[in-house]
C-alpha atoms as a PDB file:
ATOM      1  CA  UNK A   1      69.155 -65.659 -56.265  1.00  0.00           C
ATOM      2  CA  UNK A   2      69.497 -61.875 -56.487  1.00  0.00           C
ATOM      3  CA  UNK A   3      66.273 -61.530 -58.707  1.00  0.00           C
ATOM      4  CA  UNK A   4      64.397 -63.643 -56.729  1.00  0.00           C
ATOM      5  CA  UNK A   5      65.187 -61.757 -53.396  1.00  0.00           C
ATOM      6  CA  UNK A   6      63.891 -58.421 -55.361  1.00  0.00           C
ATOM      7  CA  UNK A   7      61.285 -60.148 -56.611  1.00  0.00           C
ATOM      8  CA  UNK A   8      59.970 -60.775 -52.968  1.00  0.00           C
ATOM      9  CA  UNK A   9      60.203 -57.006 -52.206  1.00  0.00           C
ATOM     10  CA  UNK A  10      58.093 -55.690 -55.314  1.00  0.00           C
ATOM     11  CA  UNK A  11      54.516 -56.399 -55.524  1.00  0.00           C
ATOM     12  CA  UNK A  12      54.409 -55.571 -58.932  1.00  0.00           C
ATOM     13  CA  UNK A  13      56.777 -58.113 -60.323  1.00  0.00           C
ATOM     14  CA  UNK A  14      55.585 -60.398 -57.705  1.00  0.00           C
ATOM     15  CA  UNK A  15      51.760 -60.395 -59.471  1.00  0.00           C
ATOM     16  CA  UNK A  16      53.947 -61.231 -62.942  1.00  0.00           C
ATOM     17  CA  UNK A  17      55.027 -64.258 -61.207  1.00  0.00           C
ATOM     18  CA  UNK A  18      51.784 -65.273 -60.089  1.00  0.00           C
ATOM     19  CA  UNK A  19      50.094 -64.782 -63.973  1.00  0.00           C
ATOM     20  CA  UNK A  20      53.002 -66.832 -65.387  1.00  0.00           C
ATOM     21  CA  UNK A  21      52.413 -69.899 -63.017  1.00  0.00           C
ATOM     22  CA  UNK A  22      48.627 -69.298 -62.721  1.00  0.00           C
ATOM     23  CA  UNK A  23      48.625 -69.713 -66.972  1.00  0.00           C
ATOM     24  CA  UNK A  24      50.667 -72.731 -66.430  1.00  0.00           C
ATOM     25  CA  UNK A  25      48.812 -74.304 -63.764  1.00  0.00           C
ATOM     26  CA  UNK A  26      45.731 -73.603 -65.706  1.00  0.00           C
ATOM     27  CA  UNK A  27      46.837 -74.626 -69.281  1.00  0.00           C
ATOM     28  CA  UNK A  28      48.366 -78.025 -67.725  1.00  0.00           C
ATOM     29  CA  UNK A  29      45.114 -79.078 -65.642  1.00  0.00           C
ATOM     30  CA  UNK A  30      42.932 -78.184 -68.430  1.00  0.00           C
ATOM     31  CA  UNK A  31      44.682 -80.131 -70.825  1.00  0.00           C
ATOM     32  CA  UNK A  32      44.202 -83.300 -68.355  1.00  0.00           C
ATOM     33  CA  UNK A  33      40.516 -82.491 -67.286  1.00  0.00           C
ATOM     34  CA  UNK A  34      37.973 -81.041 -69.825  1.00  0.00           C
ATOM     35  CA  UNK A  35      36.231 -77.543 -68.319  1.00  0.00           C
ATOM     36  CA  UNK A  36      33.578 -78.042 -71.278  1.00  0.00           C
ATOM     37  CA  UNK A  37      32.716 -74.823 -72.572  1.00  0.00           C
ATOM     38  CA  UNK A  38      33.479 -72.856 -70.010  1.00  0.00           C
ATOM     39  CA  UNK A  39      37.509 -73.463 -69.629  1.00  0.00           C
ATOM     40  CA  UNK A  40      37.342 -70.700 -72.798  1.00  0.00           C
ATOM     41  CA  UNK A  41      35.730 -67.623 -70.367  1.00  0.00           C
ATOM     42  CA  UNK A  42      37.509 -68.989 -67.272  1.00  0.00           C
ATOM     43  CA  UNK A  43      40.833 -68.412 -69.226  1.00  0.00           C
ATOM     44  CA  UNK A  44      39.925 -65.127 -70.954  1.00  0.00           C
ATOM     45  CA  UNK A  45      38.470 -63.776 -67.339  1.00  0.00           C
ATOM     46  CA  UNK A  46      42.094 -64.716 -66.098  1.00  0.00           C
ATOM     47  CA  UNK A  47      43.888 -63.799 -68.519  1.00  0.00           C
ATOM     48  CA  UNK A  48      42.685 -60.230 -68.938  1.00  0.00           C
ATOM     49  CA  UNK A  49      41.820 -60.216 -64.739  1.00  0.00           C
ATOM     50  CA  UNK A  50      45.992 -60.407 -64.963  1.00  0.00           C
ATOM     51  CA  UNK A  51      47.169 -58.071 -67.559  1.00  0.00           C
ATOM     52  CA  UNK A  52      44.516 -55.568 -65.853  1.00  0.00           C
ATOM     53  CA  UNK A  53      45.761 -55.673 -62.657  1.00  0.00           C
ATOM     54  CA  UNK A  54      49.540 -55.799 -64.049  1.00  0.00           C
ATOM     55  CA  UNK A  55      48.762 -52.239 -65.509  1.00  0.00           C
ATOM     56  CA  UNK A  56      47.120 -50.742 -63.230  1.00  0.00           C
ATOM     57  CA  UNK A  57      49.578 -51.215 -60.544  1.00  0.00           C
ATOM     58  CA  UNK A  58      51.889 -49.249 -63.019  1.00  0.00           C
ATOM     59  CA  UNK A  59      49.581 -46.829 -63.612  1.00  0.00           C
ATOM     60  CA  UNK A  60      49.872 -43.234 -61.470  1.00  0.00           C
ATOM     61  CA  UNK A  61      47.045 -41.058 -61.974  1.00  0.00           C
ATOM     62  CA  UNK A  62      43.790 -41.586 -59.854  1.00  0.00           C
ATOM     63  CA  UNK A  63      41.934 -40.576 -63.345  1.00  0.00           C
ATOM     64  CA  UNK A  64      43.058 -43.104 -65.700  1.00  0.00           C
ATOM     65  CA  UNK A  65      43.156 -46.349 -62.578  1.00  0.00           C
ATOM     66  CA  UNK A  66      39.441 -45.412 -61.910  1.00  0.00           C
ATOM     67  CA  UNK A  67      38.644 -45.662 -65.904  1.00  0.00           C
ATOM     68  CA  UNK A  68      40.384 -48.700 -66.105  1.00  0.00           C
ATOM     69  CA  UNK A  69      38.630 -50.224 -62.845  1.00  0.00           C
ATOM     70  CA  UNK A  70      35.126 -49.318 -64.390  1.00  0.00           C
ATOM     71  CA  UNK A  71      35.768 -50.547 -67.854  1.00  0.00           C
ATOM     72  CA  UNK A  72      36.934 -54.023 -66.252  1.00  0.00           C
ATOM     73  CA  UNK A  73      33.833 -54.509 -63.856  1.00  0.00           C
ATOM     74  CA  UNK A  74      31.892 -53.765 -67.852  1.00  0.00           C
ATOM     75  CA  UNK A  75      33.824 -56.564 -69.182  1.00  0.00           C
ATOM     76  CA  UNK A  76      33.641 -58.869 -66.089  1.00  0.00           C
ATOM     77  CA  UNK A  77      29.673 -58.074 -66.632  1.00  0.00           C
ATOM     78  CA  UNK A  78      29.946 -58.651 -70.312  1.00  0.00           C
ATOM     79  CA  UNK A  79      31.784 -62.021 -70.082  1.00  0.00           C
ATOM     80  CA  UNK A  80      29.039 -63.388 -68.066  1.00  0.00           C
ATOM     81  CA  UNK A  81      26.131 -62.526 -69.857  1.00  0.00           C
ATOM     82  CA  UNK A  82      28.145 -63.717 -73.243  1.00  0.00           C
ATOM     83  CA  UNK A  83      28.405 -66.917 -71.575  1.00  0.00           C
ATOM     84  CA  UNK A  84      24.911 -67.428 -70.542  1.00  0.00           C
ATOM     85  CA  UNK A  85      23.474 -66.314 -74.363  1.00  0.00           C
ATOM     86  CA  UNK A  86      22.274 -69.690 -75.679  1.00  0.00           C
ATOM     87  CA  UNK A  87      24.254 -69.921 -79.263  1.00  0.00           C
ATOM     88  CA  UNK A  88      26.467 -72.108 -79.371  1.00  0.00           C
ATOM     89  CA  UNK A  89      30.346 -70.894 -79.964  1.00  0.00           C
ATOM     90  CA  UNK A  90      33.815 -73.017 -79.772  1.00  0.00           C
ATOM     91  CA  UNK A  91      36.068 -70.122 -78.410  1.00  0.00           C
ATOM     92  CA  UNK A  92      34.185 -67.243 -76.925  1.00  0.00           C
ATOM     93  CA  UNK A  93      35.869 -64.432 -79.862  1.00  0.00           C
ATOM     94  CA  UNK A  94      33.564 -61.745 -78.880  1.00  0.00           C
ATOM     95  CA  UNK A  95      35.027 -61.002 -74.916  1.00  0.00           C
ATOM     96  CA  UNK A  96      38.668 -61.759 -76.583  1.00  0.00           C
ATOM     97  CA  UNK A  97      37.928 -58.702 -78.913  1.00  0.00           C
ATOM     98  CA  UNK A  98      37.087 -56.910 -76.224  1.00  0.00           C
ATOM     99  CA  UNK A  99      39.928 -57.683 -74.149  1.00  0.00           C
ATOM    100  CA  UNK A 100      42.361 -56.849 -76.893  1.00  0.00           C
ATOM    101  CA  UNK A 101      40.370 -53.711 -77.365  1.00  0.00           C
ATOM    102  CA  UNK A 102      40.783 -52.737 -73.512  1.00  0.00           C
ATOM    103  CA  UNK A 103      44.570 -54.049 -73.140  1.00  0.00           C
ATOM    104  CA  UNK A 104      45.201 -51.968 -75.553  1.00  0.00           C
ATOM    105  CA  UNK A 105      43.691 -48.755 -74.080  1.00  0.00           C
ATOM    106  CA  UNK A 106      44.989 -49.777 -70.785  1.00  0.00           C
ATOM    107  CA  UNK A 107      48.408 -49.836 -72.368  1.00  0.00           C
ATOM    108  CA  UNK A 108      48.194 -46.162 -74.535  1.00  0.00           C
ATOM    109  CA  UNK A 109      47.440 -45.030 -70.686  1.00  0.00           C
ATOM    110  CA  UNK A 110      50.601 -46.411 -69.222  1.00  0.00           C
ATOM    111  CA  UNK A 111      52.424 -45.026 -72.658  1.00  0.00           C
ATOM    112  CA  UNK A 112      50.715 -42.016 -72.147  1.00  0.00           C
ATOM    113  CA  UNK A 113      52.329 -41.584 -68.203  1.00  0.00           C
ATOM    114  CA  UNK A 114      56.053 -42.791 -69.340  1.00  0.00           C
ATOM    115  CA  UNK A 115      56.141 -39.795 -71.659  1.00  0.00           C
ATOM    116  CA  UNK A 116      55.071 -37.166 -69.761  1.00  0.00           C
ATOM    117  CA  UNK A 117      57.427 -38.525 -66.605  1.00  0.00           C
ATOM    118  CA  UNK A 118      59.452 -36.215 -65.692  1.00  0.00           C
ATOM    119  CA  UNK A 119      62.591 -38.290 -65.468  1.00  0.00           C
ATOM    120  CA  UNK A 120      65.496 -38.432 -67.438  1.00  0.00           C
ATOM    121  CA  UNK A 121      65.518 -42.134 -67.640  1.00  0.00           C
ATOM    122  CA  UNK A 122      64.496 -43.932 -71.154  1.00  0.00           C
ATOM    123  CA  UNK A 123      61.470 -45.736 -71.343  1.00  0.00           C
ATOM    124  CA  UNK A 124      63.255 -48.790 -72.368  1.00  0.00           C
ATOM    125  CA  UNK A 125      64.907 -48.917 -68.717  1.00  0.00           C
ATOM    126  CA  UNK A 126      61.306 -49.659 -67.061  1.00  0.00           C
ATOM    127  CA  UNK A 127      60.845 -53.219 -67.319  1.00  0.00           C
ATOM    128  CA  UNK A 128      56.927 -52.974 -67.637  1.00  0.00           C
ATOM    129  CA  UNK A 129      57.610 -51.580 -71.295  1.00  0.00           C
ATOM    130  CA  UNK A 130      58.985 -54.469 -72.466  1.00  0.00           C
ATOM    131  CA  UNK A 131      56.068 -56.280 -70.798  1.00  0.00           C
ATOM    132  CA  UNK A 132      53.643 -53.988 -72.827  1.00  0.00           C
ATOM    133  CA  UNK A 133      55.099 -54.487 -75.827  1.00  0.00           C
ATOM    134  CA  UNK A 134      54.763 -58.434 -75.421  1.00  0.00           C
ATOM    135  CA  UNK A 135      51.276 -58.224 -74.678  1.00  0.00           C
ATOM    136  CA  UNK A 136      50.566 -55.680 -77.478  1.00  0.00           C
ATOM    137  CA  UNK A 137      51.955 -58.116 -79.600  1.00  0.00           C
ATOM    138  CA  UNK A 138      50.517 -61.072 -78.172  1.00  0.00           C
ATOM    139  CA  UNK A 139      46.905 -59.936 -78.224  1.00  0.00           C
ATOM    140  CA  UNK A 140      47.152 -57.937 -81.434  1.00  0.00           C
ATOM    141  CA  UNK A 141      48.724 -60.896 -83.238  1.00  0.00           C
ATOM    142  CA  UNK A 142      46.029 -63.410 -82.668  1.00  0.00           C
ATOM    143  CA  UNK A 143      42.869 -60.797 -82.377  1.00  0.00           C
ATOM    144  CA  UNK A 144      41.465 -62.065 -85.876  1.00  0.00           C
ATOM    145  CA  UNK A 145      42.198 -65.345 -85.523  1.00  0.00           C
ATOM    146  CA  UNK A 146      40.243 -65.481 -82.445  1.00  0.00           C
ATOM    147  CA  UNK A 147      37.631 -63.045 -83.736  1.00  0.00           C
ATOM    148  CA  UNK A 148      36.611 -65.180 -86.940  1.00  0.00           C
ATOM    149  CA  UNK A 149      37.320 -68.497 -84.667  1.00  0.00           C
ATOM    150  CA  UNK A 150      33.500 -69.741 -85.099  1.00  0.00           C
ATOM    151  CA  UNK A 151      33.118 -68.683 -88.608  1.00  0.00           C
ATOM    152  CA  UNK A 152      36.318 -71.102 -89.512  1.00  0.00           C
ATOM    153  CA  UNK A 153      35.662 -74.564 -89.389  1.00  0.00           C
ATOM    154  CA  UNK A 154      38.567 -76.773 -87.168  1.00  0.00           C
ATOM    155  CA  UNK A 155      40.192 -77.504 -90.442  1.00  0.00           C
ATOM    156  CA  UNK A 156      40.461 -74.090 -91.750  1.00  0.00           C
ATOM    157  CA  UNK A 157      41.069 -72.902 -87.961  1.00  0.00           C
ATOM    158  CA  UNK A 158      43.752 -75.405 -87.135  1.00  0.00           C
ATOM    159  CA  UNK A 159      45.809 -73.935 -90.330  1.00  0.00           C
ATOM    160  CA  UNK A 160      45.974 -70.456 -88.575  1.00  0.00           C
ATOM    161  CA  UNK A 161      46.174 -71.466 -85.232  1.00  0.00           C
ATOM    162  CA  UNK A 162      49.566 -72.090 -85.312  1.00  0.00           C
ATOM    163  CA  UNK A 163      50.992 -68.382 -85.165  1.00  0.00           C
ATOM    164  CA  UNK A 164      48.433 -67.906 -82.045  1.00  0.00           C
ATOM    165  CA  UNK A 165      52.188 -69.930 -80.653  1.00  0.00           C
ATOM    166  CA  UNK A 166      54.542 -67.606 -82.518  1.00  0.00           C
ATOM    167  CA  UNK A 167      52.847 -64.734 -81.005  1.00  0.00           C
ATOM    168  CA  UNK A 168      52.600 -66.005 -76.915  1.00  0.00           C
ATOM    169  CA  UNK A 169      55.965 -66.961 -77.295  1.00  0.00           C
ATOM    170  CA  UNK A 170      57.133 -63.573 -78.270  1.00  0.00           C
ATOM    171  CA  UNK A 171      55.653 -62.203 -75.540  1.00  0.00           C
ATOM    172  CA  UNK A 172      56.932 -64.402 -72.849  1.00  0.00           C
ATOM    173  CA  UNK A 173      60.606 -64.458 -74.383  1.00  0.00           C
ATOM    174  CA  UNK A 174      59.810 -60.376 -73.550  1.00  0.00           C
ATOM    175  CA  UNK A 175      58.695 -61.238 -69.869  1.00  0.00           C
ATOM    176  CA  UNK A 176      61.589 -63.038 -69.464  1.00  0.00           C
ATOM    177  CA  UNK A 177      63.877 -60.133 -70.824  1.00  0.00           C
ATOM    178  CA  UNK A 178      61.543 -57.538 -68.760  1.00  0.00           C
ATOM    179  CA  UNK A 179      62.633 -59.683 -65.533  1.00  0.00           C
ATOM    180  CA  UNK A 180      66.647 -59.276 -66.837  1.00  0.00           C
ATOM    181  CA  UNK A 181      66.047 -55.685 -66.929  1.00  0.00           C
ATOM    182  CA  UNK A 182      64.545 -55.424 -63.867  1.00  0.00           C
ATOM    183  CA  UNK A 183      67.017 -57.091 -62.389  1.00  0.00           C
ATOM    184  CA  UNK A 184      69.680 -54.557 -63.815  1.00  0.00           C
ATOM    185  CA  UNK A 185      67.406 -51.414 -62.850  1.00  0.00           C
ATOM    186  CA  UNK A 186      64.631 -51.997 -59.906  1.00  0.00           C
ATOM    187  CA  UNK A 187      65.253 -48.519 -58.504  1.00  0.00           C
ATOM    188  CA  UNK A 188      63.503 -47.496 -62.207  1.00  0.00           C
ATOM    189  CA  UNK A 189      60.683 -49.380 -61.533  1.00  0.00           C
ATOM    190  CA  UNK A 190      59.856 -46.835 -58.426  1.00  0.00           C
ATOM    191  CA  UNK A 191      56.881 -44.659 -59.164  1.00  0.00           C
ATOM    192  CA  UNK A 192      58.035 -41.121 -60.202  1.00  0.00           C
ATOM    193  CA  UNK A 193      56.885 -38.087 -60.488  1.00  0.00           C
ATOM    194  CA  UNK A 194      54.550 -37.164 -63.028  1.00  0.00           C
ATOM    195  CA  UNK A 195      53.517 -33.588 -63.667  1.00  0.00           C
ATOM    196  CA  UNK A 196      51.041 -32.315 -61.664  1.00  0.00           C
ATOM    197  CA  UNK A 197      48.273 -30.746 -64.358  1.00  0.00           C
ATOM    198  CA  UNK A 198      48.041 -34.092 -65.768  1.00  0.00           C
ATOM    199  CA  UNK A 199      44.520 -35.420 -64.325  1.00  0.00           C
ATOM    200  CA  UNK A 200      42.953 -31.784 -65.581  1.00  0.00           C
ATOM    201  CA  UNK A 201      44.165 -32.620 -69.247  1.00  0.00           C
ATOM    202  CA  UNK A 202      42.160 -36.270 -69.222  1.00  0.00           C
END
């Protein structure tokens, strides 16, 4: 009852909650209903519209939230025109390469500002790093399956699709321990000070 009264107070943790049940909500109608082909891009632009925003509202310097709000509106582009190219595809691998590509930079940024905060507290104690880690592993776990996805055919892609599983779960049995430590330490999650000559150095 605690957590979910801090919870209400901190928009960051508040926009995990909403990606968790959004995934659900999505996952369960779509496995009811078929999208066709474009329940793949609707999940990828949710998925990554998510773990963007997720990042960014942990991020601190004007520099790096205005590269990561350009690169996104690229992808967001990108997605669209992928979709519209006339091949035809079962998963779209190219935006999920992409994506995993971005995440990742996204996530060296937020890295980046933990180290050079000038706190004495351990990066371990901000929830968000356990929430990076997950989605490092996540995305980098399944990044070649989904990027050879249409080479594979379903028999050959069914064998390896399995540890796509292993993978997400990882990562939300680490968004569920990020909300434990949250719980434990919200005054960490504060924004803190980060030294000043930092947006001349990027």
């Amino acid at each position: 009852m605690v957590l979910f009264r801090k919870i209400g107070r901190d928009k960051k943790i508040s926009t995990l909650i909403y990606y968790c049940v959004s995934i659900f909500v999505f996952l369960f109608v779509t496995d009811k209903i078929s999208f066709g082909k474009v329940q793949y891009p609707l999940y990828t632009l949710l998925e990554y519209s998510f773990f963007a925003l997720l990042i960014f509202q942990q991020l601190k310097l004007r520099t790096t939230k205005r590269l990561l709000t350009i690169l996104s509106v690229c992808f967001f582009v990108f997605q669209v025109v992928y979709y519209f190219l006339p091949q035809r595809r079962k998963i779209d691998s190219i935006p999920i390469g992409f994506e995993t590509i971005l995440i990742f930079i996204f996530i060296f940024f937020f890295l980046y500002e933990q180290l050079k905060d000038v706190t004495d507290s351990p990066i371990y104690d901000n929830y968000f790093f356990w929430i990076s880690i997950g989605l490092f592993i996540y995305l980098g776990g399944s990044f070649f399956i989904y990027l050879m996805g249409n080479t594979l055919d379903n028999t050959e892609l069914v064998k390896y699709w399995f540890f796509t599983y292993i993978v997400e779960t990882i990562k939300n049995l680490l968004i569920i321990g990020a909300l434990f430590v949250y719980s434990k330490n919200p005054h960490k999650t504060k924004s803190n000070t980060i030294l000043p000559n930092l947006d001349y150095m990027l």
